[in-house]
N, C-alpha and C. Protein backbone atom coordinates (compact mmCIF):
# COMPACT_ATOMS: atom_id res chain seq x y z
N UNK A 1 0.84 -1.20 0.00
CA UNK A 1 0.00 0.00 0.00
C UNK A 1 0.88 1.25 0.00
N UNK A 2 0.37 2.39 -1.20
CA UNK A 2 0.90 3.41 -1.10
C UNK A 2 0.57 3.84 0.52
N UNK A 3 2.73 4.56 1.25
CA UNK A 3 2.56 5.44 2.21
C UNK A 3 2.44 7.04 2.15
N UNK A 4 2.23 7.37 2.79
CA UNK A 4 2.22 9.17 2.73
C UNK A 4 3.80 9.60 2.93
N UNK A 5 4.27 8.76 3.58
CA UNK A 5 6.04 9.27 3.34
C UNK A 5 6.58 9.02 1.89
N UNK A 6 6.05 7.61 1.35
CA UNK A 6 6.38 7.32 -0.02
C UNK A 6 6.05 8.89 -1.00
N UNK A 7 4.46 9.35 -0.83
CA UNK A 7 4.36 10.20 -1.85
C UNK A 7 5.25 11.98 -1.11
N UNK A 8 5.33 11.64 0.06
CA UNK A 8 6.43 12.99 0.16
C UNK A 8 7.43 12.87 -0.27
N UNK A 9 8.23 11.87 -0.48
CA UNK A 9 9.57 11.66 -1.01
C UNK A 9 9.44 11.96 -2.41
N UNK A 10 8.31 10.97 -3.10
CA UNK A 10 8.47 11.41 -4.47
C UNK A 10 7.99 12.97 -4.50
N UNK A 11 6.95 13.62 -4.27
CA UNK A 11 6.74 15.18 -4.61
C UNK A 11 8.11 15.82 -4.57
N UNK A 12 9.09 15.59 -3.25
CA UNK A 12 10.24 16.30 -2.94
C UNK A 12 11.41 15.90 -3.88
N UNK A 13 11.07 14.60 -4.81
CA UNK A 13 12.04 14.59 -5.35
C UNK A 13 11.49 15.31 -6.97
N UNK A 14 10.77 15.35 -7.58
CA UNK A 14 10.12 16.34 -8.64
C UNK A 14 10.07 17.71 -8.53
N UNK A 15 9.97 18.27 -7.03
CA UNK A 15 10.12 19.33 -6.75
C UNK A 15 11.48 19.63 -6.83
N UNK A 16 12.54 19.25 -6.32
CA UNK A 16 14.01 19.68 -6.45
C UNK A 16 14.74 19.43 -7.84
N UNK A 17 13.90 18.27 -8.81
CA UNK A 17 14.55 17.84 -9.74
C UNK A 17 15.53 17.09 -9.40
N UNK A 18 16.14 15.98 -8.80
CA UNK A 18 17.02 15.27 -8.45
C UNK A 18 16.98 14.59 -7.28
N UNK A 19 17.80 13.72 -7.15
CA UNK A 19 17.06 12.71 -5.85
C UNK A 19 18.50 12.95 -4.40
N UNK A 20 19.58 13.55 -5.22
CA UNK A 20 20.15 14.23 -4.25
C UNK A 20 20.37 15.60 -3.59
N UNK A 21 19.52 16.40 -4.15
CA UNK A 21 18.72 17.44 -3.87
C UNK A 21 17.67 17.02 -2.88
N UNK A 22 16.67 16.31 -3.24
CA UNK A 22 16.06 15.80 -2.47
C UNK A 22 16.24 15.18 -1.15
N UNK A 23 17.11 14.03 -1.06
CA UNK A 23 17.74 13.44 -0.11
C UNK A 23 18.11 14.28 1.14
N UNK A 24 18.97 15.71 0.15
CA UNK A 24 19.63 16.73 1.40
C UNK A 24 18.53 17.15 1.89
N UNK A 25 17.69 17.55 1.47
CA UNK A 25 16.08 18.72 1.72
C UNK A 25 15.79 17.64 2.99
N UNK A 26 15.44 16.03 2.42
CA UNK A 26 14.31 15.38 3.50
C UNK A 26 15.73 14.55 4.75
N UNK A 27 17.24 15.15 4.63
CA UNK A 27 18.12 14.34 5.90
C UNK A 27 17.93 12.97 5.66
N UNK A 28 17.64 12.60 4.41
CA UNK A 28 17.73 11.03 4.14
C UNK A 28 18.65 10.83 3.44
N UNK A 29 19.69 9.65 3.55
CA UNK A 29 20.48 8.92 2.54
C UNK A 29 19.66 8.53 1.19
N UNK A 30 20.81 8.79 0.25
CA UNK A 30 20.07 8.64 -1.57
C UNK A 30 19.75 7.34 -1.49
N UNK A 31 20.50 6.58 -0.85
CA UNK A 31 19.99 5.03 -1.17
C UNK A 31 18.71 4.71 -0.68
N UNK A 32 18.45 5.15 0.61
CA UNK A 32 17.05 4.78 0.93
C UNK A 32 15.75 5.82 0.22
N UNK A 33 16.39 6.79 -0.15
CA UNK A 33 15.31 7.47 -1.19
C UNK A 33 14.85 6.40 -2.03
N UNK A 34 15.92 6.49 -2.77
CA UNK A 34 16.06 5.44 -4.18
C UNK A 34 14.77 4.48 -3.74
N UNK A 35 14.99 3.48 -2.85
CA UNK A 35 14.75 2.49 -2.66
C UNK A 35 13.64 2.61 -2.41
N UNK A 36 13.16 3.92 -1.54
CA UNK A 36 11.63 4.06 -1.14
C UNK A 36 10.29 4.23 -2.68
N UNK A 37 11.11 5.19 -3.45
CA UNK A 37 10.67 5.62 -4.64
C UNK A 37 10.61 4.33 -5.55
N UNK A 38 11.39 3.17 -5.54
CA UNK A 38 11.59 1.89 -6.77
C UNK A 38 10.21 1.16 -5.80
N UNK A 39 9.91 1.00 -4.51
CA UNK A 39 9.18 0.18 -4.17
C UNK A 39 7.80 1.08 -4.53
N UNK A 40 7.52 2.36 -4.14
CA UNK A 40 6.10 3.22 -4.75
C UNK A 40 6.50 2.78 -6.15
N UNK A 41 6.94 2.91 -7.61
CA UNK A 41 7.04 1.97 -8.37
C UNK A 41 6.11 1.05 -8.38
N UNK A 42 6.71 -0.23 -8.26
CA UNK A 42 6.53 -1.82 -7.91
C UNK A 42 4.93 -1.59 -7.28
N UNK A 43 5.10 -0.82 -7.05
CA UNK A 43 3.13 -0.99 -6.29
C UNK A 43 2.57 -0.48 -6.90
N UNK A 44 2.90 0.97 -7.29
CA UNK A 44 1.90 0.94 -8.74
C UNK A 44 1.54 0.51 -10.12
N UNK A 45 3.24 -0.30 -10.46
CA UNK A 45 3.07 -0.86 -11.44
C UNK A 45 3.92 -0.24 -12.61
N UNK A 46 4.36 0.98 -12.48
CA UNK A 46 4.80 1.77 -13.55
C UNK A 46 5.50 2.84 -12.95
N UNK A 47 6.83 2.74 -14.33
CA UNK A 47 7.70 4.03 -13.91
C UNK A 47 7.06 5.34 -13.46
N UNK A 48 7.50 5.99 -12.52
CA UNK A 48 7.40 7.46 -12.31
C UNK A 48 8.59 8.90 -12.62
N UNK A 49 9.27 8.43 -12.85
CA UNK A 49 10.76 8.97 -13.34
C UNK A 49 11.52 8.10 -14.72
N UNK A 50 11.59 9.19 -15.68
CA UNK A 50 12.65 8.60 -16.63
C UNK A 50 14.32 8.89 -16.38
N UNK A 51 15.05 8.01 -15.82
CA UNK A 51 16.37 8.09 -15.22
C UNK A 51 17.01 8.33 -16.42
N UNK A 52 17.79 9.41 -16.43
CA UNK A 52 18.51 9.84 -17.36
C UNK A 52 19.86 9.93 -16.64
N UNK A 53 21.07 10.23 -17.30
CA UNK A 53 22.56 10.59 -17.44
C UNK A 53 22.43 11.36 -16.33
N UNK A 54 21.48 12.59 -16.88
CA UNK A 54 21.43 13.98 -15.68
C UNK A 54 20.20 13.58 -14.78
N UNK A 55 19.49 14.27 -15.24
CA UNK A 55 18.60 14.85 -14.09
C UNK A 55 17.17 13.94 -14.57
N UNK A 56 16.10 13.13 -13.59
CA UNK A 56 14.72 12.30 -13.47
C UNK A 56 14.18 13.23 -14.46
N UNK A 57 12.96 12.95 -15.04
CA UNK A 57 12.25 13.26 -15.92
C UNK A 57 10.90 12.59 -15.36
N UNK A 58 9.69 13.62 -14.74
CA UNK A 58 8.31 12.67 -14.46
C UNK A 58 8.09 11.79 -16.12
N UNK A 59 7.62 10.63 -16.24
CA UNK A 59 6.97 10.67 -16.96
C UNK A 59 5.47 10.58 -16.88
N UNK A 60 4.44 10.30 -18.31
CA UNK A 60 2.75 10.71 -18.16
C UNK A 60 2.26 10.24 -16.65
N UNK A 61 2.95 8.78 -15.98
CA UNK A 61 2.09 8.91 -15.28
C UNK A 61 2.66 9.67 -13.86
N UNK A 62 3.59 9.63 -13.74
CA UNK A 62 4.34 10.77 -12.74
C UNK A 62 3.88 12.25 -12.68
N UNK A 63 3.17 12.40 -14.33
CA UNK A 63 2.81 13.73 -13.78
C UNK A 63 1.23 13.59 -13.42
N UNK A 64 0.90 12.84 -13.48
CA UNK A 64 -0.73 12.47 -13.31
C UNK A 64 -0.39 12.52 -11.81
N UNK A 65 0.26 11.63 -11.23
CA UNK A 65 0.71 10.99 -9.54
C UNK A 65 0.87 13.02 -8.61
N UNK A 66 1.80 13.57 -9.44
CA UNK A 66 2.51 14.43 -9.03
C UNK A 66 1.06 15.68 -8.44
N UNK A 67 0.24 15.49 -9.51
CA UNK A 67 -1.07 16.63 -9.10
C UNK A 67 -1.66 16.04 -7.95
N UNK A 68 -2.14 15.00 -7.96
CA UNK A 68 -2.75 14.11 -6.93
C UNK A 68 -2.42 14.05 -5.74
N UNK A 69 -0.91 13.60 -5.53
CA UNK A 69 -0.27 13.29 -4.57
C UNK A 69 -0.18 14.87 -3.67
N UNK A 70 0.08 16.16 -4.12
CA UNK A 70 0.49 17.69 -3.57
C UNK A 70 -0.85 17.83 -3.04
N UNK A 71 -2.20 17.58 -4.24
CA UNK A 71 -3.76 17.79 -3.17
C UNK A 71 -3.63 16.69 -1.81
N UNK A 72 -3.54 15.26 -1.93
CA UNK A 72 -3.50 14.76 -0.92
C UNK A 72 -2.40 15.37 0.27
N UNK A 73 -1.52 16.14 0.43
CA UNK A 73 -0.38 15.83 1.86
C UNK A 73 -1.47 17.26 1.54
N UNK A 74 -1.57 18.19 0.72
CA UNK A 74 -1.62 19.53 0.81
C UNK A 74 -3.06 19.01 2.22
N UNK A 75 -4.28 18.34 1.95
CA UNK A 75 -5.49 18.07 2.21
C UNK A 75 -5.39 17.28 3.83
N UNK A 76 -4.18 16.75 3.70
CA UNK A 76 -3.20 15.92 4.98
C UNK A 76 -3.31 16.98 6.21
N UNK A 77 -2.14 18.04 5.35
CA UNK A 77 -1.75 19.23 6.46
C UNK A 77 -2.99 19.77 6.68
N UNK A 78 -4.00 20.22 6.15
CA UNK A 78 -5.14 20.72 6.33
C UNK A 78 -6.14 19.98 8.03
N UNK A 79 -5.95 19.10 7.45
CA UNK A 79 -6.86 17.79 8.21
C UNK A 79 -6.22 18.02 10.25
N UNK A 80 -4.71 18.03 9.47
CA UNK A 80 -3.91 17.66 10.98
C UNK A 80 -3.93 19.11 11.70
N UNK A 81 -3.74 20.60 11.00
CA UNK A 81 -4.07 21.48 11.75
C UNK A 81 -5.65 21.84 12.52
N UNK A 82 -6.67 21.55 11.70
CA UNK A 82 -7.81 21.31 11.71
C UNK A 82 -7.95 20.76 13.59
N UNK A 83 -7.50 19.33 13.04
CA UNK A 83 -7.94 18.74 14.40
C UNK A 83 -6.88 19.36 15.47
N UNK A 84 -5.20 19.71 15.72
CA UNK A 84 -5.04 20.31 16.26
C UNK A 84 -5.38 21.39 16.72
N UNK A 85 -6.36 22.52 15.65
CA UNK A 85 -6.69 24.05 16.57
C UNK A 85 -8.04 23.48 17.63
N UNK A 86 -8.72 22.40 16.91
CA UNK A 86 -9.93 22.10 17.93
C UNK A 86 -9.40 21.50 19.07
N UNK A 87 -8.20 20.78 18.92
CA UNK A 87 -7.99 20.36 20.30
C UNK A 87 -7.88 21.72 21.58
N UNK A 88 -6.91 22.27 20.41
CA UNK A 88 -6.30 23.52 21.49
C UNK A 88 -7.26 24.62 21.73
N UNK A 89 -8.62 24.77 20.73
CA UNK A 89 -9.87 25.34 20.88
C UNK A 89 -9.90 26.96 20.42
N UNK A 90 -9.01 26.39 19.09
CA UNK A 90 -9.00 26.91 18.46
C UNK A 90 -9.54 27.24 16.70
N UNK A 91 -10.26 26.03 17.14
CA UNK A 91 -11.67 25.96 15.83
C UNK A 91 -12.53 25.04 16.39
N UNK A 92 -13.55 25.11 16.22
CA UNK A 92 -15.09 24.49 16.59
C UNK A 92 -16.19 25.82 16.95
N UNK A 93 -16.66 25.01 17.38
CA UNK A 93 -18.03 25.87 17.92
C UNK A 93 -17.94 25.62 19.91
N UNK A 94 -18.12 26.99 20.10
CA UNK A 94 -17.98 27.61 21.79
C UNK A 94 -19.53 27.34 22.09
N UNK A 95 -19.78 26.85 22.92
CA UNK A 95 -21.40 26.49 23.40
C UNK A 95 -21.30 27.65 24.76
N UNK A 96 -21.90 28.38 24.84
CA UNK A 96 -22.03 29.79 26.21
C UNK A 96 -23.46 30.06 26.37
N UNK A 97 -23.99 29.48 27.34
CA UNK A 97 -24.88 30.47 27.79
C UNK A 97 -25.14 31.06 28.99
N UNK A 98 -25.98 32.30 29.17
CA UNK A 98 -25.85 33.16 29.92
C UNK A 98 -26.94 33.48 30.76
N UNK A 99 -27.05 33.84 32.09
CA UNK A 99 -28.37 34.00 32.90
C UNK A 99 -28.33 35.99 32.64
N UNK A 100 -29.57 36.16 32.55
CA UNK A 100 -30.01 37.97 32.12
C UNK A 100 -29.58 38.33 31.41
N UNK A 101 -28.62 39.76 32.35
CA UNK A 101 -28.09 40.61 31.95
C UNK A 101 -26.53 40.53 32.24
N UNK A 102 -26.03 39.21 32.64
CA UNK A 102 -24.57 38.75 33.28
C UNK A 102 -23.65 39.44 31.91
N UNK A 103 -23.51 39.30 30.32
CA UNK A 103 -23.11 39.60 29.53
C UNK A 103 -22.44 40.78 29.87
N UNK A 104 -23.51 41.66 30.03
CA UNK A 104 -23.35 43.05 30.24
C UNK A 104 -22.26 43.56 31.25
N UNK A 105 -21.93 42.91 32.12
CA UNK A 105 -21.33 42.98 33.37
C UNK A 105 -19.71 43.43 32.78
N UNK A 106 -19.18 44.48 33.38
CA UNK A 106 -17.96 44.60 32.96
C UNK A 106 -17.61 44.62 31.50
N UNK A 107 -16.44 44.17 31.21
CA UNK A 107 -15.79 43.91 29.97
C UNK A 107 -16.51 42.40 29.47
N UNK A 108 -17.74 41.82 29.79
CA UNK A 108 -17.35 40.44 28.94
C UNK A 108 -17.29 40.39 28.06
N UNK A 109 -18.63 41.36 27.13
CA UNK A 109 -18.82 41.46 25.65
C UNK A 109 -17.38 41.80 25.20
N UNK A 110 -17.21 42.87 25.21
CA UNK A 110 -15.73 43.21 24.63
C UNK A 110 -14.41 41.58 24.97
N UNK A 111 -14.70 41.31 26.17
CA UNK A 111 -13.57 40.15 25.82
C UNK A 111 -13.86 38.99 25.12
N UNK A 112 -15.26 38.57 24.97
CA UNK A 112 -15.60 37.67 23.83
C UNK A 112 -15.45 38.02 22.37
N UNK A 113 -15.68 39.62 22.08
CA UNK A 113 -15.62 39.76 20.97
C UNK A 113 -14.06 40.07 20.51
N UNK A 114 -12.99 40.03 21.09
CA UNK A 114 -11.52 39.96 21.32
C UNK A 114 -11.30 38.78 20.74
N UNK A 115 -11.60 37.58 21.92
CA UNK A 115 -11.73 36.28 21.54
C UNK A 115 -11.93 35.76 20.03
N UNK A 116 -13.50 36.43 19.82
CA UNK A 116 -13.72 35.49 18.46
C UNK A 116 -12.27 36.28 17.22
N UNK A 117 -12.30 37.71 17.58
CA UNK A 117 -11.46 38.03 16.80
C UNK A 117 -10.18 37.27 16.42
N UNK A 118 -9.53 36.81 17.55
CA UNK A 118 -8.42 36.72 17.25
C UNK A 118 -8.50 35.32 17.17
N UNK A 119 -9.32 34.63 17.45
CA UNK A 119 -9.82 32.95 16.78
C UNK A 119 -11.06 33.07 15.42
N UNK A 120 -10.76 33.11 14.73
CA UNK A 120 -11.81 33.02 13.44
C UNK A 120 -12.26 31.75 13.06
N UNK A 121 -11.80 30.70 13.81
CA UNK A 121 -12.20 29.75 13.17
C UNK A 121 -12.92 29.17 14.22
N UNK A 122 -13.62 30.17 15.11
CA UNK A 122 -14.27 29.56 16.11
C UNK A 122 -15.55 30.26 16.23
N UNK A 123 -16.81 29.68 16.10
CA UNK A 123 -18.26 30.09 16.31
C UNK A 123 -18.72 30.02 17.49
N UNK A 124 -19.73 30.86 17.89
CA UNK A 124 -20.02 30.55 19.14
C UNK A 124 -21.24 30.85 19.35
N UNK A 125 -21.83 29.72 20.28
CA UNK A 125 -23.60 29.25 20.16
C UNK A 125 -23.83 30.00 21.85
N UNK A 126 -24.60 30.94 21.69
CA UNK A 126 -25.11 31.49 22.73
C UNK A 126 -26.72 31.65 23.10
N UNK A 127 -26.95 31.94 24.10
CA UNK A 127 -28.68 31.55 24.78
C UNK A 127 -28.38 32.29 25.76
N UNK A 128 -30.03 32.32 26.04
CA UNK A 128 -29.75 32.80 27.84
C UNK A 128 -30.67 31.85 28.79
N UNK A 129 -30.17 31.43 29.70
CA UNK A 129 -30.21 30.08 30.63
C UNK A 129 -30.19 30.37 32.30
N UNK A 130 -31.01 29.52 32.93
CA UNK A 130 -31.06 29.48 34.43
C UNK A 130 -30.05 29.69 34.94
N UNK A 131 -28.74 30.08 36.10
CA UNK A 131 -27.76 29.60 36.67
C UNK A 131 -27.23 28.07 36.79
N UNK A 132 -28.95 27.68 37.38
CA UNK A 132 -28.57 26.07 37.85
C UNK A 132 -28.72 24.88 36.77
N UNK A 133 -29.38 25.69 35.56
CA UNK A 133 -29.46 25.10 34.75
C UNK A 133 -28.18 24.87 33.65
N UNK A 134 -27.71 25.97 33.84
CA UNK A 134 -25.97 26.11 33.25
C UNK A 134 -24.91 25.15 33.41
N UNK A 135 -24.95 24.98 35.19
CA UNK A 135 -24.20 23.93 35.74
C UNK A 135 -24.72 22.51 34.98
N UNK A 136 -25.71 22.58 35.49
CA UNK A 136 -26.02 20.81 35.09
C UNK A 136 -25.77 20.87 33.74
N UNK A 137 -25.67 21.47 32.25
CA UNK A 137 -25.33 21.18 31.30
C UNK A 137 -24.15 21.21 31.00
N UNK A 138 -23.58 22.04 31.84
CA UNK A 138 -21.55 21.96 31.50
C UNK A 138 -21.03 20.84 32.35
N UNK A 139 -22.01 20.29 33.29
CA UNK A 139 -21.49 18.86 33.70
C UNK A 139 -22.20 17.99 32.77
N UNK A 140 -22.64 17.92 32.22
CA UNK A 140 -23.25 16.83 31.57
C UNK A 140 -22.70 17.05 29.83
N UNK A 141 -21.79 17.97 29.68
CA UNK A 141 -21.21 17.86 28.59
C UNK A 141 -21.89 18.75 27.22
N UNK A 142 -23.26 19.44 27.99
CA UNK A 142 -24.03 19.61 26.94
C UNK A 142 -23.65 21.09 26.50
N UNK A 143 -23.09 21.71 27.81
CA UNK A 143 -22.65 23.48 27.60
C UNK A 143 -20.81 23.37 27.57
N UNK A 144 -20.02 24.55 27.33
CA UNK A 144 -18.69 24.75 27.17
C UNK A 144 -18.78 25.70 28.35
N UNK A 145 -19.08 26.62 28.70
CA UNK A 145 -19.06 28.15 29.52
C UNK A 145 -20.76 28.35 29.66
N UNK A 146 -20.07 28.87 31.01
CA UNK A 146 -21.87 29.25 31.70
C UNK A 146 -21.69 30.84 32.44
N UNK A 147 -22.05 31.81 31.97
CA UNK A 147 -22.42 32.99 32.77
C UNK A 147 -23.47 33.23 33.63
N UNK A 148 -23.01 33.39 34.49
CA UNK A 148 -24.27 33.23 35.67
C UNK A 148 -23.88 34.05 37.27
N UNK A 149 -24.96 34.20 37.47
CA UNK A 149 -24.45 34.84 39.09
C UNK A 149 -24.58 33.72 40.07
N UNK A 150 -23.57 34.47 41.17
CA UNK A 150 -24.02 33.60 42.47
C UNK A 150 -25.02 34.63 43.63
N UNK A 151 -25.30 33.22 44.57
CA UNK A 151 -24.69 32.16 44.78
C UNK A 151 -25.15 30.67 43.84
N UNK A 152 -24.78 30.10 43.78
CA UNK A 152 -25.45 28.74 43.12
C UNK A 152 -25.81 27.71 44.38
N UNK A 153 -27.02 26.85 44.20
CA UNK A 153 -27.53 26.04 45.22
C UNK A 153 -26.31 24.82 45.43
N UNK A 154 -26.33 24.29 43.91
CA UNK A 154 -25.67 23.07 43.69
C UNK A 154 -24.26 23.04 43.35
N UNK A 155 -23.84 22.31 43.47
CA UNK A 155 -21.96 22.19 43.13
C UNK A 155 -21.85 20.75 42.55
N UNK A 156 -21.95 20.74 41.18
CA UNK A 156 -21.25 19.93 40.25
C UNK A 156 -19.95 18.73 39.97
N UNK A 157 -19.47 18.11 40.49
CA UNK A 157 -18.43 17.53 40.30
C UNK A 157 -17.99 17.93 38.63
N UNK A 158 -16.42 18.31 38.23
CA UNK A 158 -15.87 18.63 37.10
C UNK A 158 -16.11 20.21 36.60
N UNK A 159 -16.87 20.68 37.57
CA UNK A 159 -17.75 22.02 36.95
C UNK A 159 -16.75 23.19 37.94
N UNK A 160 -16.01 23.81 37.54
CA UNK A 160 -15.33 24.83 38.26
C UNK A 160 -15.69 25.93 38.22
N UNK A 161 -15.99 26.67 38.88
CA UNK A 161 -16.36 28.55 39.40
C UNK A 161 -15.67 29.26 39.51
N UNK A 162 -15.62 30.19 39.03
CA UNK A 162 -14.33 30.97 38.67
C UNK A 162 -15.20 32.56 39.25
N UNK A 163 -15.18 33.61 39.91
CA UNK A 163 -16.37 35.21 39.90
C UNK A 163 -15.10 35.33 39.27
N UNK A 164 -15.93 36.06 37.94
CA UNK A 164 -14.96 37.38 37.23
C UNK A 164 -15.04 38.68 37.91
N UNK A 165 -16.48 38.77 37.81
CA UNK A 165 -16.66 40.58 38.25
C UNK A 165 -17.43 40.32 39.83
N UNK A 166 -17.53 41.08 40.07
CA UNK A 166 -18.79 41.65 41.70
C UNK A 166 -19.57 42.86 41.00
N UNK A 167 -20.15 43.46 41.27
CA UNK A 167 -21.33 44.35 41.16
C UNK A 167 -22.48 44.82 42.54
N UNK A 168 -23.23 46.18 42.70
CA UNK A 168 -23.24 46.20 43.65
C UNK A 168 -24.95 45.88 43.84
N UNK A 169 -26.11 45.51 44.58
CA UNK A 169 -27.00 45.08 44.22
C UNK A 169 -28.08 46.43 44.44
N UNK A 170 -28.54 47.15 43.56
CA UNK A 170 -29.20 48.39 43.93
C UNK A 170 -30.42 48.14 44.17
N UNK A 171 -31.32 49.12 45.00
CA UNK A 171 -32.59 49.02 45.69
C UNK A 171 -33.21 50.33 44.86
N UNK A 172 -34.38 50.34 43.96
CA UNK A 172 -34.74 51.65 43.41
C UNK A 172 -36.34 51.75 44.16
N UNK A 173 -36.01 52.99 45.03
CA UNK A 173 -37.21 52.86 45.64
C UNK A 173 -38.31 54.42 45.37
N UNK A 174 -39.02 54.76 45.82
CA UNK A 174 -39.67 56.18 45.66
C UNK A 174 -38.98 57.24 46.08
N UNK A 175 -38.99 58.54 45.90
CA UNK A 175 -38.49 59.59 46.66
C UNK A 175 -38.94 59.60 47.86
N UNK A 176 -40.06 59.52 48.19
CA UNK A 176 -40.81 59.28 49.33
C UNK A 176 -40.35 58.28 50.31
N UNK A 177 -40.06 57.13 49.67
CA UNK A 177 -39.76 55.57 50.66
C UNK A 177 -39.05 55.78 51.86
N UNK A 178 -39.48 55.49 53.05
CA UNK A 178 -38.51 55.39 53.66
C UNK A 178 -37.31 54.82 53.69
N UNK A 179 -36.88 54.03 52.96
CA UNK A 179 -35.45 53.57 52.63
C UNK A 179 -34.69 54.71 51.52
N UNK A 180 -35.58 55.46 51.03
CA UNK A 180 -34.70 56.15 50.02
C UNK A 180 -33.51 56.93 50.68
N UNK A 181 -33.28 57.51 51.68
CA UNK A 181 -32.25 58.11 52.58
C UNK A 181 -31.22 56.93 52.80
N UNK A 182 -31.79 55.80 53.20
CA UNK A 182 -30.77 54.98 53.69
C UNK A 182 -29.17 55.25 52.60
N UNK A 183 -28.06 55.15 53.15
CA UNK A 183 -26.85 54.56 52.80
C UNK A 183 -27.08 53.34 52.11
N UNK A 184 -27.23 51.97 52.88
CA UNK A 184 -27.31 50.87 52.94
C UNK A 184 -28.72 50.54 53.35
N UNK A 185 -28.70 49.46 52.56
CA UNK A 185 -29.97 48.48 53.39
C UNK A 185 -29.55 46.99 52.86
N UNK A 186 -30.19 46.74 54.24
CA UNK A 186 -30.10 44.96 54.04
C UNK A 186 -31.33 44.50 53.63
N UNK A 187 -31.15 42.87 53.13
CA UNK A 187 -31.90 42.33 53.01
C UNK A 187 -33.17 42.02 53.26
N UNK A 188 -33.26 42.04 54.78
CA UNK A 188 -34.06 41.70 55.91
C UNK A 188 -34.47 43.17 55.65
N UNK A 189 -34.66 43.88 55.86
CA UNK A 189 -35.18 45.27 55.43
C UNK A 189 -36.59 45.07 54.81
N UNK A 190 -36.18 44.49 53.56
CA UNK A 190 -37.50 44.28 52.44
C UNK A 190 -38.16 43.73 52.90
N UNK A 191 -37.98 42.75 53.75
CA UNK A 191 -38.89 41.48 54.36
C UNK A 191 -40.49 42.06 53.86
N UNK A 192 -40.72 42.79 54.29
CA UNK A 192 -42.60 42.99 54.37
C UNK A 192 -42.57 43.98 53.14
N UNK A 193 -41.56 44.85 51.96
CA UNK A 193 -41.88 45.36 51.49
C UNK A 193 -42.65 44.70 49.77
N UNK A 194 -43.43 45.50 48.89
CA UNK A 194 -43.60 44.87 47.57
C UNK A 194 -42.83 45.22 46.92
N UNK A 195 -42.17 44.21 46.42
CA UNK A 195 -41.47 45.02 44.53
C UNK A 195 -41.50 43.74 43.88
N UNK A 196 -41.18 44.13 42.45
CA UNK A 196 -41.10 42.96 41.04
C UNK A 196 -40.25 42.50 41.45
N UNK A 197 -40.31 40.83 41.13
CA UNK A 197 -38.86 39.62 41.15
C UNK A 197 -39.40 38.79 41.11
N UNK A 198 -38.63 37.75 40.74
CA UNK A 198 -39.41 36.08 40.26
C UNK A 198 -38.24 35.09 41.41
N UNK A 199 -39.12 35.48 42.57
CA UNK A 199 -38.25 34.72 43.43
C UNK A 199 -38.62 32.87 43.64
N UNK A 200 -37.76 32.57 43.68
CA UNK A 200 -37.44 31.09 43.13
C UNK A 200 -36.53 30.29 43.97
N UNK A 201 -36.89 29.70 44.81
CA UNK A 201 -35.68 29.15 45.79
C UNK A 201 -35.11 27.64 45.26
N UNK A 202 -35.41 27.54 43.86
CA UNK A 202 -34.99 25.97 43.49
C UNK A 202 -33.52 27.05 42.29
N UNK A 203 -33.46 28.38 42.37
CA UNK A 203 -32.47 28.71 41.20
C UNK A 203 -31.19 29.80 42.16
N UNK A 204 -30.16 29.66 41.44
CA UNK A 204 -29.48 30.49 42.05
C UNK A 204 -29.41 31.99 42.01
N UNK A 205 -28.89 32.68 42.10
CA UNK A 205 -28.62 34.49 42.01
C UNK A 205 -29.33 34.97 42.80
N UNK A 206 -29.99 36.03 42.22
CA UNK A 206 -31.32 36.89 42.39
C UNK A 206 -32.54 36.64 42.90
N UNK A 207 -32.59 35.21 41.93
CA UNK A 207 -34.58 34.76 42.41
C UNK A 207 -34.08 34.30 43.89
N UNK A 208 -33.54 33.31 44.04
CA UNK A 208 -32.69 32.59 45.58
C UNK A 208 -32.75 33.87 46.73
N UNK A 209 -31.84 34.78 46.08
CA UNK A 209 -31.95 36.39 47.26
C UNK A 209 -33.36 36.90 47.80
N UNK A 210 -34.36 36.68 46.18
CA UNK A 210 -35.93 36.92 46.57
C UNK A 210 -36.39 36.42 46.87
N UNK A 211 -35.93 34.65 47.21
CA UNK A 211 -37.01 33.55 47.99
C UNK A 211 -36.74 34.03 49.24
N UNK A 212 -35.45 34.03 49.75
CA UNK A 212 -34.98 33.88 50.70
C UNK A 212 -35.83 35.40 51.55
N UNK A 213 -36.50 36.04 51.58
CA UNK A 213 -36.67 37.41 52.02
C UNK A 213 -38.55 36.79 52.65
């Protein structure tokens, strides 16, 4: 069976015109060139070089081999960087999703859009998603990155937490309110007051802060 070293040797030796040209280029001895190139030969059946006095000569079917063979390693190298940038994550598709308005927070937008810049060969699938629902899909393989606030209820095995930013949690109340003077207010404060929130004690962040009251 034709090898892929077999057809690099021969390209490199058509490319230099000579097989000791070649030899020096690939740090191989002429004899085992030779020898590699007479056995690609023997397997295909037919000369690929007319050995002359001077210098190889492809013949018809050498130059047929010669187009073929440069798409294949050319299609090779393609293949092997390919799967190397995805290893290093540097091509595929980024799975991110995000709870609200977390995006917004700081620099992220700007450092994702950095990111894709300077990776182009990387897409990225975004949503906007529960906190706790984030976790369980980046443990279960189904998410890459999860933006989300804390606190979170649950803790994941494989799932690591990283706070990028803090932020401060504002209270917008009436001119009138008695809390509007306050400096500070706590939590326990609101206890008996009304305002909008979708408090939720099965999710983390915000709704969790509003069950909890």
């Amino acid at each position: 069976m034709t090898s892929i070293r077999q057809l690099r040797y021969f390209v490199e030796i058509a490319e230099c015109g000579s097989f000791s040209a070649a030899a020096e280029r690939l740090y191989i001895a002429q004899s085992a060139l030779s020898r590699q190139i007479k056995e690609l030969e023997q397997q295909l059946g037919t000369p690929l070089f007319e050995r002359t006095a001077r210098l190889p000569r492809l013949t018809l079917a050498g130059e047929a081999l010669l187009e073929r063979a440069r798409r294949l390693l050319a299609d090779l190298a393609q293949a092997e960087r390919v799967t190397r940038d995805i290893g290093e994550g540097l091509q595929g598709s980024l799975r991110l999703n995000h709870s609200s308005t977390v995006p917004l927070t700081g620099t992220l937008l700007a450092r994702l859009a950095d990111y894709l810049k300077d990776n182009p060969g990387v897409s990225l699938e975004i949503a906007q998603q529960s906190s706790e629902a984030q976790l369980e899909d980046i443990a279960a393989g189904r998410l890459d990155i999860g933006l989300l606030r804390l606190p979170v209820l649950r803790q994941h095995e494989g799932v690591v937490l990283h706070e990028l930013f803090s932020e401060p949690l504002l209270l917008a109340v009436a001119a009138g309110h008695p809390l509007a003077s306050a400096p500070r207010v706590k939590l326990e404060q609101l206890r008996e007051e009304r305002f909008i929130s979708i408090p939720h004690r099965d999710r983390g962040g915000l709704s969790y802060l509003s069950a909890s009251l």
